[in-house]
PDB file of N, CA and C in Angstrom:
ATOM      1  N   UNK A   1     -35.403 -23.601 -18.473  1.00  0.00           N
ATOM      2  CA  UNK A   1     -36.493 -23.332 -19.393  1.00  0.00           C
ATOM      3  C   UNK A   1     -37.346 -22.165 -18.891  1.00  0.00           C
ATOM      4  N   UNK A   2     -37.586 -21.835 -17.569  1.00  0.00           N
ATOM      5  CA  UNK A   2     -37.959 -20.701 -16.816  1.00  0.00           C
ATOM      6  C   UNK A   2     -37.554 -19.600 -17.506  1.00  0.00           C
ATOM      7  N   UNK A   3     -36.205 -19.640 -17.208  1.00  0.00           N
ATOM      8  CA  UNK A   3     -35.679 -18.336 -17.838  1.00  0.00           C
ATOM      9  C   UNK A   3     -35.808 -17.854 -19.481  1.00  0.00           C
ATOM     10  N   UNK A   4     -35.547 -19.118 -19.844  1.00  0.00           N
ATOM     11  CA  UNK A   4     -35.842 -18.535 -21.675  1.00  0.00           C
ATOM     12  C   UNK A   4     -37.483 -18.412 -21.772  1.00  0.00           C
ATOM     13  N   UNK A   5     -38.580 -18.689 -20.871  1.00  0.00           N
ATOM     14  CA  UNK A   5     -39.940 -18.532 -21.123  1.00  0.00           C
ATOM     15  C   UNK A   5     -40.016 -16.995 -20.457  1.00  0.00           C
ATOM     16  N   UNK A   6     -39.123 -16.557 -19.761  1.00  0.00           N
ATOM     17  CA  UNK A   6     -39.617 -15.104 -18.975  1.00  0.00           C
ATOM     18  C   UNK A   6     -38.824 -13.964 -19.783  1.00  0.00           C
ATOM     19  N   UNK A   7     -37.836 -14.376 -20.325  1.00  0.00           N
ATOM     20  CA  UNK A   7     -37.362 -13.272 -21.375  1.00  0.00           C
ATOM     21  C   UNK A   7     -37.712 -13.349 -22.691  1.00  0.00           C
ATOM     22  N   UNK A   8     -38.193 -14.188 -23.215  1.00  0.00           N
ATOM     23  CA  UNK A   8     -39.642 -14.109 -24.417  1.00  0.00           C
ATOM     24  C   UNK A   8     -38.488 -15.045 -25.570  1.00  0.00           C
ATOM     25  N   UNK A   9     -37.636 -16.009 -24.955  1.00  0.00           N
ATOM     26  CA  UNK A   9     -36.824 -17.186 -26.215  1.00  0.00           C
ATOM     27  C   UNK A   9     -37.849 -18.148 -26.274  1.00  0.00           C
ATOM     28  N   UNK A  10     -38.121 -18.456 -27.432  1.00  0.00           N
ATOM     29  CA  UNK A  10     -38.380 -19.818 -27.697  1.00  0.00           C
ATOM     30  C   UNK A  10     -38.142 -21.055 -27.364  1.00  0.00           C
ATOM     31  N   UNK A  11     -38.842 -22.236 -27.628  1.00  0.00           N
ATOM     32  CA  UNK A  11     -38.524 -23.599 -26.996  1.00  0.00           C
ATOM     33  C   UNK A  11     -37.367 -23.810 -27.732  1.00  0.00           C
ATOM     34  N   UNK A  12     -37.666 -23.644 -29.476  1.00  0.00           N
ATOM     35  CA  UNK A  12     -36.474 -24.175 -30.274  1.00  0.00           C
ATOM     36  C   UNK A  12     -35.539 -23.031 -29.907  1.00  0.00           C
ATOM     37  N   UNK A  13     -35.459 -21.935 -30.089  1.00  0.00           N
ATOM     38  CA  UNK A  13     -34.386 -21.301 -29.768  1.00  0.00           C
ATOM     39  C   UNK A  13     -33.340 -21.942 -28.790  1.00  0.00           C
ATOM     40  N   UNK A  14     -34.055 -21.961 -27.747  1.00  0.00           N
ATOM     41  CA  UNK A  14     -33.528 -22.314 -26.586  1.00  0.00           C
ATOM     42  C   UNK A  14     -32.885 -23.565 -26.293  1.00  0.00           C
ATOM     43  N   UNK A  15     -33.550 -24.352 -27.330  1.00  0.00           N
ATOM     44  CA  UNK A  15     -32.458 -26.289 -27.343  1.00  0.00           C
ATOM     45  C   UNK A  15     -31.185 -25.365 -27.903  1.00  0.00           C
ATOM     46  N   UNK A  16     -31.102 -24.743 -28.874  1.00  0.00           N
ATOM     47  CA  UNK A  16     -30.290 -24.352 -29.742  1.00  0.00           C
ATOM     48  C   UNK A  16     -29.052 -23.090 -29.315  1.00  0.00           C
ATOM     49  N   UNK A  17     -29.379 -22.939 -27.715  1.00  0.00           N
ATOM     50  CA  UNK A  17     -28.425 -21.827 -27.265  1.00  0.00           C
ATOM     51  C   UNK A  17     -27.607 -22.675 -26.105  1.00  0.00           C
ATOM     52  N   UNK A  18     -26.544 -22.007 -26.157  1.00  0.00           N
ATOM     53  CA  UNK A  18     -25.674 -22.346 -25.337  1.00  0.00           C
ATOM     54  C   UNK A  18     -26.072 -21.856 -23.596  1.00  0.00           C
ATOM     55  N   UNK A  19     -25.497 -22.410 -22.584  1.00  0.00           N
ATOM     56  CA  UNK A  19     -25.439 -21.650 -21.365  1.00  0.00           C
ATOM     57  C   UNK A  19     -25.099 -19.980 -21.426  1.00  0.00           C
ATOM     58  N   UNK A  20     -24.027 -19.828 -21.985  1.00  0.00           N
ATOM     59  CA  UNK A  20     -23.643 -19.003 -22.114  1.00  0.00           C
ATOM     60  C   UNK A  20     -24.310 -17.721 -22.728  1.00  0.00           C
ATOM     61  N   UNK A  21     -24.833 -18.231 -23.778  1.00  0.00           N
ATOM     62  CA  UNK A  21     -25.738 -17.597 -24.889  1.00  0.00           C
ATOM     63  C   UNK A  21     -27.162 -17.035 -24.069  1.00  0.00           C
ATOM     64  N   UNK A  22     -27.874 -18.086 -23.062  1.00  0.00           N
ATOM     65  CA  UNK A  22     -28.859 -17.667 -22.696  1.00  0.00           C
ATOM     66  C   UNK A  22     -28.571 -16.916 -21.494  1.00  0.00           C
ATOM     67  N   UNK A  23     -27.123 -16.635 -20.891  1.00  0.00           N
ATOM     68  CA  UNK A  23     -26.943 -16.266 -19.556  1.00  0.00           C
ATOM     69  C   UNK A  23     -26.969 -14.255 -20.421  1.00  0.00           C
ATOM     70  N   UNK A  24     -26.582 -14.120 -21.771  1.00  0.00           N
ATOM     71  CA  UNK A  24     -26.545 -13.131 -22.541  1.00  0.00           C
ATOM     72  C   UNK A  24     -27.575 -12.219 -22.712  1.00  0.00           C
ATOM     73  N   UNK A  25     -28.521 -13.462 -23.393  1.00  0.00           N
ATOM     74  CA  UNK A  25     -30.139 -12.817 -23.377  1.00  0.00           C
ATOM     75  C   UNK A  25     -30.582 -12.505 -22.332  1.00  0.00           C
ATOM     76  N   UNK A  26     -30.250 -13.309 -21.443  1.00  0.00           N
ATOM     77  CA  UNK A  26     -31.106 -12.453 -19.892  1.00  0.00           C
ATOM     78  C   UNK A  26     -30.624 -11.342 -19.712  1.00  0.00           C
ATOM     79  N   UNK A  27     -28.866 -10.964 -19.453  1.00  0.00           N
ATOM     80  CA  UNK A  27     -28.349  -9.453 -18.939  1.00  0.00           C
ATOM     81  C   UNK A  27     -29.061  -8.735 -20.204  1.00  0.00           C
ATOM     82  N   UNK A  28     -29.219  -9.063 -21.591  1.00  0.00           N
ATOM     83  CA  UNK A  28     -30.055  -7.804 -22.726  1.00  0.00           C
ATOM     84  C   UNK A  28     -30.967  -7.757 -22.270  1.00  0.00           C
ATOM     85  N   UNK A  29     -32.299  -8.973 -21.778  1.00  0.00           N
ATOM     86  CA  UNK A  29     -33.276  -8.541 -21.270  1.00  0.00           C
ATOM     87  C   UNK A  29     -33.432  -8.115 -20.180  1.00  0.00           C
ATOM     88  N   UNK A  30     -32.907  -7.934 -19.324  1.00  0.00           N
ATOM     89  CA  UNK A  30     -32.567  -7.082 -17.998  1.00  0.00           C
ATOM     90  C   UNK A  30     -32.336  -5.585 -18.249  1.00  0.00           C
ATOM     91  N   UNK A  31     -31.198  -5.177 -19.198  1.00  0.00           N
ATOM     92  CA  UNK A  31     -30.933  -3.759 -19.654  1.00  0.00           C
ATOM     93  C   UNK A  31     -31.977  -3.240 -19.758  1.00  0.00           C
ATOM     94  N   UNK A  32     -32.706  -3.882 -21.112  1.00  0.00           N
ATOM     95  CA  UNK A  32     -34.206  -3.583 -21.416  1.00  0.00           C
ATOM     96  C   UNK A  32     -35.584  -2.947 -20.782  1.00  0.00           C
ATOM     97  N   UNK A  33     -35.473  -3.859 -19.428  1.00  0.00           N
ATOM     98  CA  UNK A  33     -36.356  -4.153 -19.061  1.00  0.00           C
ATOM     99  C   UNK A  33     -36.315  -2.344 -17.559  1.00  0.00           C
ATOM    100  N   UNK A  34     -34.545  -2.255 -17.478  1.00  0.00           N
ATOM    101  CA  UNK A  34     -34.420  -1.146 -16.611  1.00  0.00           C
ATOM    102  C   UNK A  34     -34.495  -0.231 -17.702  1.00  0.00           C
ATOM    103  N   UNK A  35     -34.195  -0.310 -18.444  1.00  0.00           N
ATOM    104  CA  UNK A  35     -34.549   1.240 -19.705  1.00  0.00           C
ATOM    105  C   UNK A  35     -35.709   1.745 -19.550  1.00  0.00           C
ATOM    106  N   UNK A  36     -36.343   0.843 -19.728  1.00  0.00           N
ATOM    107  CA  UNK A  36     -37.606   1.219 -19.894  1.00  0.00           C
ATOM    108  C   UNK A  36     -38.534   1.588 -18.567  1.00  0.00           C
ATOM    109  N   UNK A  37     -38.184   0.987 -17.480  1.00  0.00           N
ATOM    110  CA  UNK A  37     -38.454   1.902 -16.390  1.00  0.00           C
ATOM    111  C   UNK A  37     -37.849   2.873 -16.315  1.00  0.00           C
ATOM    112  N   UNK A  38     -36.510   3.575 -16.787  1.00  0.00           N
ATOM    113  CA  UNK A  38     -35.948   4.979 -16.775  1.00  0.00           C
ATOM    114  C   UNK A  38     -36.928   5.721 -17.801  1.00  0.00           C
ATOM    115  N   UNK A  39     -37.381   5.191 -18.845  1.00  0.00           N
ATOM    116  CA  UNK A  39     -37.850   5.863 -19.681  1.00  0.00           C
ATOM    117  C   UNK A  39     -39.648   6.175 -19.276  1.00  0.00           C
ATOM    118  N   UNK A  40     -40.354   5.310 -18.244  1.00  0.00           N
ATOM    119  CA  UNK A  40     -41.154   5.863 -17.824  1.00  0.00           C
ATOM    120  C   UNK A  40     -40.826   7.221 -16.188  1.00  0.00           C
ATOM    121  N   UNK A  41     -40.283   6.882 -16.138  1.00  0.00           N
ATOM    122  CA  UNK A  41     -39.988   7.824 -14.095  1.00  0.00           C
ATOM    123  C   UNK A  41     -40.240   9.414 -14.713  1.00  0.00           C
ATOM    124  N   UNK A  42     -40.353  10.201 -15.844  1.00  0.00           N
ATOM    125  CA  UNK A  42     -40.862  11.163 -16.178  1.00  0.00           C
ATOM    126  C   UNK A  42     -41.990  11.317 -16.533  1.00  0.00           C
ATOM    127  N   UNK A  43     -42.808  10.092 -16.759  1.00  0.00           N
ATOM    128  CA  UNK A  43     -44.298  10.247 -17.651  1.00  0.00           C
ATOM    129  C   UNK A  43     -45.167   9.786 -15.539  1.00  0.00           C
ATOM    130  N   UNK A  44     -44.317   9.335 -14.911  1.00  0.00           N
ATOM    131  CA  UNK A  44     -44.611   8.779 -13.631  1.00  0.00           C
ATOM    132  C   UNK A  44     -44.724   9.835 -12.286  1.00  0.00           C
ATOM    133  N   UNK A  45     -43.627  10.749 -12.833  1.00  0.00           N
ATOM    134  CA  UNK A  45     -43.842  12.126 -12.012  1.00  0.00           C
ATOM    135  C   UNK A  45     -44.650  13.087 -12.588  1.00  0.00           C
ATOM    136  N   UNK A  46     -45.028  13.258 -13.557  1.00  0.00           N
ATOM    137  CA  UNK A  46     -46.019  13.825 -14.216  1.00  0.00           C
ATOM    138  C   UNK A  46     -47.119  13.811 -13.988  1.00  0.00           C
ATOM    139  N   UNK A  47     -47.201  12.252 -13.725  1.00  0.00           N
ATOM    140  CA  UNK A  47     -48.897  12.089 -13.664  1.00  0.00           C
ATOM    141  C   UNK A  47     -49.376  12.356 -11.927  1.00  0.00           C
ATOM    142  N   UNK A  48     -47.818  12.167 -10.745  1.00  0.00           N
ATOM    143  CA  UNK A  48     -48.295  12.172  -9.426  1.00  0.00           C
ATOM    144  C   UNK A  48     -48.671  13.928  -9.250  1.00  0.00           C
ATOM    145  N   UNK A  49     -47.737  14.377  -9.829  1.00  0.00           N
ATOM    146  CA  UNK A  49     -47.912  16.294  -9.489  1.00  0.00           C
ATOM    147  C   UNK A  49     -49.257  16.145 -10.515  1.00  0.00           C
ATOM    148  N   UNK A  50     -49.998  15.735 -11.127  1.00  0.00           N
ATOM    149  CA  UNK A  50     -51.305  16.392 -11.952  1.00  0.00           C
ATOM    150  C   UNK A  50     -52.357  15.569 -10.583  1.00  0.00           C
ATOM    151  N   UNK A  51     -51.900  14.518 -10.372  1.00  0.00           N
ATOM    152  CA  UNK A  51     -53.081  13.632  -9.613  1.00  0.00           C
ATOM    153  C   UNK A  51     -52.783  14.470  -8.196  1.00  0.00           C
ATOM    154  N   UNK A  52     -51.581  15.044  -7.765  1.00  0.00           N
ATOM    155  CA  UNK A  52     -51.669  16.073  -6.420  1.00  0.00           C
ATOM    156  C   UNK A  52     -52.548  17.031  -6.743  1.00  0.00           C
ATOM    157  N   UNK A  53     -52.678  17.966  -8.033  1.00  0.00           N
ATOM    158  CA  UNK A  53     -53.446  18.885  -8.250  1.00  0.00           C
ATOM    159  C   UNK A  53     -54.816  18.794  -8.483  1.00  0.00           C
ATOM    160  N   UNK A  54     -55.322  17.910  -8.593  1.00  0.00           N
ATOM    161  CA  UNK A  54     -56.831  17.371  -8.274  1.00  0.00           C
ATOM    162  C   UNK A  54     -56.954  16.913  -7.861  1.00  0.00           C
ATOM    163  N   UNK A  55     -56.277  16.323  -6.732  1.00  0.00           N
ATOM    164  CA  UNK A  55     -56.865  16.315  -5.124  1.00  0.00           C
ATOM    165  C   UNK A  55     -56.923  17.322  -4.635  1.00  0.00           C
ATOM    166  N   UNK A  56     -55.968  18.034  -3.703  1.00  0.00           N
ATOM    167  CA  UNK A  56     -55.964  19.114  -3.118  1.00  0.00           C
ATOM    168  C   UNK A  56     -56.147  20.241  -3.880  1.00  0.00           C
ATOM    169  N   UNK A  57     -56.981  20.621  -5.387  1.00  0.00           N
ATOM    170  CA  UNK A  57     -57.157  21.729  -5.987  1.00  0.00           C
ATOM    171  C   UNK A  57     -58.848  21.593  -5.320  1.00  0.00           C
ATOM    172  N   UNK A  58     -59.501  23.305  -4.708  1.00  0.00           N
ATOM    173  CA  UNK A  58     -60.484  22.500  -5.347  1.00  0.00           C
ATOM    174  C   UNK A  58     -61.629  22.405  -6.243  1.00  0.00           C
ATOM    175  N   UNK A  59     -61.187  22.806  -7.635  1.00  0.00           N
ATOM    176  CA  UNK A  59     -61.440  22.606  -8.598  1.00  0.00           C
ATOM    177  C   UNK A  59     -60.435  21.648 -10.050  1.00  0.00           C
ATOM    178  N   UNK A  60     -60.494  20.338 -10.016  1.00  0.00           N
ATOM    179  CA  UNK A  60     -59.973  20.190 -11.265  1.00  0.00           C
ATOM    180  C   UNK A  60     -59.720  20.689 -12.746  1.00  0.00           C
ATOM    181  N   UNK A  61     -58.213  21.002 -12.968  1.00  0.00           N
ATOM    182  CA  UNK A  61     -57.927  21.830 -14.142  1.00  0.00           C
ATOM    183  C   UNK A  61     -58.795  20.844 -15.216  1.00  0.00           C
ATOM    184  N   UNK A  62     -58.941  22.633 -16.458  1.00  0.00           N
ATOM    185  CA  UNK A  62     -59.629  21.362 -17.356  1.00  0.00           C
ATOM    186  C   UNK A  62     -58.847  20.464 -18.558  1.00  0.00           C
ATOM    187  N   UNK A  63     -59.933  19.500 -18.787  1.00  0.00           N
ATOM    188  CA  UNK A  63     -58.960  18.540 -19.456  1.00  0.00           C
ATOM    189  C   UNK A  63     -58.195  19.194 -20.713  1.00  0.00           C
ATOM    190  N   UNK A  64     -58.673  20.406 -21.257  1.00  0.00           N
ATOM    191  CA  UNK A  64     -58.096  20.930 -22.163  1.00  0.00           C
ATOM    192  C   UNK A  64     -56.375  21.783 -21.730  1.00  0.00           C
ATOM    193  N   UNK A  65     -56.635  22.316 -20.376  1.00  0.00           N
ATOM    194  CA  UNK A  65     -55.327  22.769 -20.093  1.00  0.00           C
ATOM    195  C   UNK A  65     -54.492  21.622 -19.785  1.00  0.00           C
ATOM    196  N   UNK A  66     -54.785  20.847 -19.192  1.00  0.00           N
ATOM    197  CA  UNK A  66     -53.567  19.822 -19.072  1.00  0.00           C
ATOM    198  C   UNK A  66     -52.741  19.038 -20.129  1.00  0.00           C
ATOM    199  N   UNK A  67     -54.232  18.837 -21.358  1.00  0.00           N
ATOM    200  CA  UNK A  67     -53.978  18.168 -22.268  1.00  0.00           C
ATOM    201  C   UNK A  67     -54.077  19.052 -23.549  1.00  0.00           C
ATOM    202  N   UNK A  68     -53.471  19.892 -23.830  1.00  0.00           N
ATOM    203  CA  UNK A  68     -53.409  21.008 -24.820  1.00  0.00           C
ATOM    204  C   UNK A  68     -53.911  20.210 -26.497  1.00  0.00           C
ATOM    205  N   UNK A  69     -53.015  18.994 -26.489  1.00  0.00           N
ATOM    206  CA  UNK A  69     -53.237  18.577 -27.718  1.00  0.00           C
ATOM    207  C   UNK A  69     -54.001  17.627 -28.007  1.00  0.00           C
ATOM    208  N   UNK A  70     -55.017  17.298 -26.810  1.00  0.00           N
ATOM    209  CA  UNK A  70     -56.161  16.270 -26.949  1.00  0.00           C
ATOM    210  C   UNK A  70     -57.355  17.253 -27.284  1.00  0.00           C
ATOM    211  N   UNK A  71     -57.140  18.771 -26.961  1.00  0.00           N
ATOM    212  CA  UNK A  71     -58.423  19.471 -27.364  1.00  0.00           C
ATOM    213  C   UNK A  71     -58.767  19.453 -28.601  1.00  0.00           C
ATOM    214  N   UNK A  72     -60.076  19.480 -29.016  1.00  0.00           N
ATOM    215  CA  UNK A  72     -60.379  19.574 -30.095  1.00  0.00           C
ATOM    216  C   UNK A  72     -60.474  21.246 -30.723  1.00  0.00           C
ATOM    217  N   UNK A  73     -60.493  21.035 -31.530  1.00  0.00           N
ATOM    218  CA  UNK A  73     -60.503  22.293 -32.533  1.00  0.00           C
ATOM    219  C   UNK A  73     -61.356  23.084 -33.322  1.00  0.00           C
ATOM    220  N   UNK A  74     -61.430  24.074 -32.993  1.00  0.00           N
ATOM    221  CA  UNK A  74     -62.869  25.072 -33.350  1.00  0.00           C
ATOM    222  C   UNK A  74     -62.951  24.867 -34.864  1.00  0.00           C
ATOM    223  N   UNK A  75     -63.926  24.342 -35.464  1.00  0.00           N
ATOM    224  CA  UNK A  75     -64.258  24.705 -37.231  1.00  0.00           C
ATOM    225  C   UNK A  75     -63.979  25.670 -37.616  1.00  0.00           C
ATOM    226  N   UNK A  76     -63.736  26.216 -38.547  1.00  0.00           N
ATOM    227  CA  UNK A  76     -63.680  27.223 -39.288  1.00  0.00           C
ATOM    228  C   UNK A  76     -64.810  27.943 -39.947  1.00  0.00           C
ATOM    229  N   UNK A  77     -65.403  29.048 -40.029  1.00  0.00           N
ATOM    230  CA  UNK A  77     -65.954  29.325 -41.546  1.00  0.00           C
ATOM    231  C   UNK A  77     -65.618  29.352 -42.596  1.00  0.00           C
ATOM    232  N   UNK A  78     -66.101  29.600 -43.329  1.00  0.00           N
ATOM    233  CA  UNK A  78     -65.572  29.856 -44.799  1.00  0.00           C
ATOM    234  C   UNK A  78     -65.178  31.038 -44.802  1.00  0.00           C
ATOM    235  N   UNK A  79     -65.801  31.847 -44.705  1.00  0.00           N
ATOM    236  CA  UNK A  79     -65.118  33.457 -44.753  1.00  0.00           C
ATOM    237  C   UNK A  79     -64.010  33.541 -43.962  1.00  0.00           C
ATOM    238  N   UNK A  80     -63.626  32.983 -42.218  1.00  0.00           N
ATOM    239  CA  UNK A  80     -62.102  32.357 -42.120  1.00  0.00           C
ATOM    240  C   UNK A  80     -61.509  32.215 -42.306  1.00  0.00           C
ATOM    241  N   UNK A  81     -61.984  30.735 -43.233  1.00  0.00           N
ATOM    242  CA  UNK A  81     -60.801  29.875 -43.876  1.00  0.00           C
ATOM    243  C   UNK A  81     -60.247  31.208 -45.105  1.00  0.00           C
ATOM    244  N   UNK A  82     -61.060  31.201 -45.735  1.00  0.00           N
ATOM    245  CA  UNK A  82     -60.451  32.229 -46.630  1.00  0.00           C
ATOM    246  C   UNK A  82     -59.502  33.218 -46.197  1.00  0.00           C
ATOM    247  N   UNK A  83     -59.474  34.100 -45.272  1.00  0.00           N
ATOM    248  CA  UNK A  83     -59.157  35.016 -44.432  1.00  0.00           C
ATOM    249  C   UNK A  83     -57.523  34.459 -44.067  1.00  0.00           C
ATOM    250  N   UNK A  84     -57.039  32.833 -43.877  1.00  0.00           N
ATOM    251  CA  UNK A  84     -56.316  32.200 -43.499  1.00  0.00           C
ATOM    252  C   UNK A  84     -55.478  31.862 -44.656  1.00  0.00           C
ATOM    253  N   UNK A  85     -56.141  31.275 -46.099  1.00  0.00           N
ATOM    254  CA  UNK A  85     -55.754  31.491 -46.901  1.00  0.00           C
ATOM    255  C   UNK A  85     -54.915  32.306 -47.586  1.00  0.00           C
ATOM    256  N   UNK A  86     -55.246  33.380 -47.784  1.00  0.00           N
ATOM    257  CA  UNK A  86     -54.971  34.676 -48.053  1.00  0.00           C
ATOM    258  C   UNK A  86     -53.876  35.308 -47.411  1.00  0.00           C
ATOM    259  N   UNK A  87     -53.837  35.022 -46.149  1.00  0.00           N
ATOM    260  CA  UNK A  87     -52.804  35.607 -45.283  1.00  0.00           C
ATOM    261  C   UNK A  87     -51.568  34.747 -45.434  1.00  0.00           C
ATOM    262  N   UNK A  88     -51.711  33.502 -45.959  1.00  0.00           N
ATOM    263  CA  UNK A  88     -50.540  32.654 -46.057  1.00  0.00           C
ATOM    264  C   UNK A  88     -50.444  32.766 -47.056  1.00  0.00           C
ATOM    265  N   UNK A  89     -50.737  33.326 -48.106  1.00  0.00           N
ATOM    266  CA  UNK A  89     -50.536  33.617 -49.413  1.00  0.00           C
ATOM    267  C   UNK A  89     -50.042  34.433 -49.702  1.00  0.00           C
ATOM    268  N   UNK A  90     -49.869  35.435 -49.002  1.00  0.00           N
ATOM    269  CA  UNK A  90     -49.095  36.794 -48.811  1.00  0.00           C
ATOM    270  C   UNK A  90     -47.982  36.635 -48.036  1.00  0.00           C
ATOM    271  N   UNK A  91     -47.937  35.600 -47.068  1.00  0.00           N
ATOM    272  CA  UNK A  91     -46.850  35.142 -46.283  1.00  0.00           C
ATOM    273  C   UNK A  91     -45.723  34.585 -46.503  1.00  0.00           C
ATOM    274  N   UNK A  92     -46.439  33.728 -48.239  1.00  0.00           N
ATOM    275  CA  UNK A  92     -45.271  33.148 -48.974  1.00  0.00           C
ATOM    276  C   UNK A  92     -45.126  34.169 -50.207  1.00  0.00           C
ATOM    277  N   UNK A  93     -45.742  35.116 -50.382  1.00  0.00           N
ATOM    278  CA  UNK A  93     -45.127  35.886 -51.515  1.00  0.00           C
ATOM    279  C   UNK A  93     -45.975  35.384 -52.767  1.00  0.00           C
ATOM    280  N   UNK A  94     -47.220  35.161 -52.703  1.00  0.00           N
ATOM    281  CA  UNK A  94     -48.212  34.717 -53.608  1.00  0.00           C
ATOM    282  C   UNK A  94     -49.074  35.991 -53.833  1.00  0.00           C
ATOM    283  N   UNK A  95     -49.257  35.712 -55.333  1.00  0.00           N
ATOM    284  CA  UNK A  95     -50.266  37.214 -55.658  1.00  0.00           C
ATOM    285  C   UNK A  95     -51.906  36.760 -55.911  1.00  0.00           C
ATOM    286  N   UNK A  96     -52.560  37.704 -55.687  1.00  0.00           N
ATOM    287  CA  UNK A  96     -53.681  37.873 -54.907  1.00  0.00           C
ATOM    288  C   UNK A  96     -54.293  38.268 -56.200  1.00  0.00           C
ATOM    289  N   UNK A  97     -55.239  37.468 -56.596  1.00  0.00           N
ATOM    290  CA  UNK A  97     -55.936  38.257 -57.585  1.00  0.00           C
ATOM    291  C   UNK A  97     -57.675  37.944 -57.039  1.00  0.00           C
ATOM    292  N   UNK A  98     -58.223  39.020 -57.153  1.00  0.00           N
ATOM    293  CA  UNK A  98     -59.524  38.933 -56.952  1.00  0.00           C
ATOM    294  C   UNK A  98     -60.446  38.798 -58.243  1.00  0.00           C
ATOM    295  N   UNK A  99     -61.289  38.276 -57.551  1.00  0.00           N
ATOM    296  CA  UNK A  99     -63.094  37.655 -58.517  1.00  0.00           C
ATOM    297  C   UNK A  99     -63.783  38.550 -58.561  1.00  0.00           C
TER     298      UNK A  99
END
């Protein structure tokens, strides 16, 4: 009962499986369970080379260079936006008529 409570089977499941059956679910939950440590060991070296570089930097990079897509984003004006408009409007081959 250990084992079907640590690989996430149910009580009823578990009246209802064979030896065999639950010796199954464990090697799937085992696969699983190493996948997914393979699938972190890149997000894991990542973070030791950034956490080496602010220690021994000595200035910490800023959170915007490390994290490019957590920065936030400058507003626009209107005269801009327009400016942006316009240029993609010409970009797709849209005609321009002025007010």
């Amino acid at each position: 009962m250990m084992l079907a409570a640590r690989i996430g089977v149910s009580r009823s499941e578990w009246e209802d499986m064979t030896p065999r059956e639950l010796m199954l679910w464990s090697r799937a939950f085992r696969e699983k369970v190493l996948d997914d440590a393979k699938m972190k060991r890149p997000e894991i070296y990542t973070l030791a080379g950034l956490i080496r570089t602010m220690v021994w930097a000595k200035h910490a990079p800023s959170y915007e260079s490390v994290f490019p897509d957590g920065a936030r984003k400058k507003e626009m004006t209107d005269e801009q936006m327009y400016a942006q408009v316009c240029a993609l409007n010409k970009l797709f081959g849209g005609n321009t008529e002025e007010a």
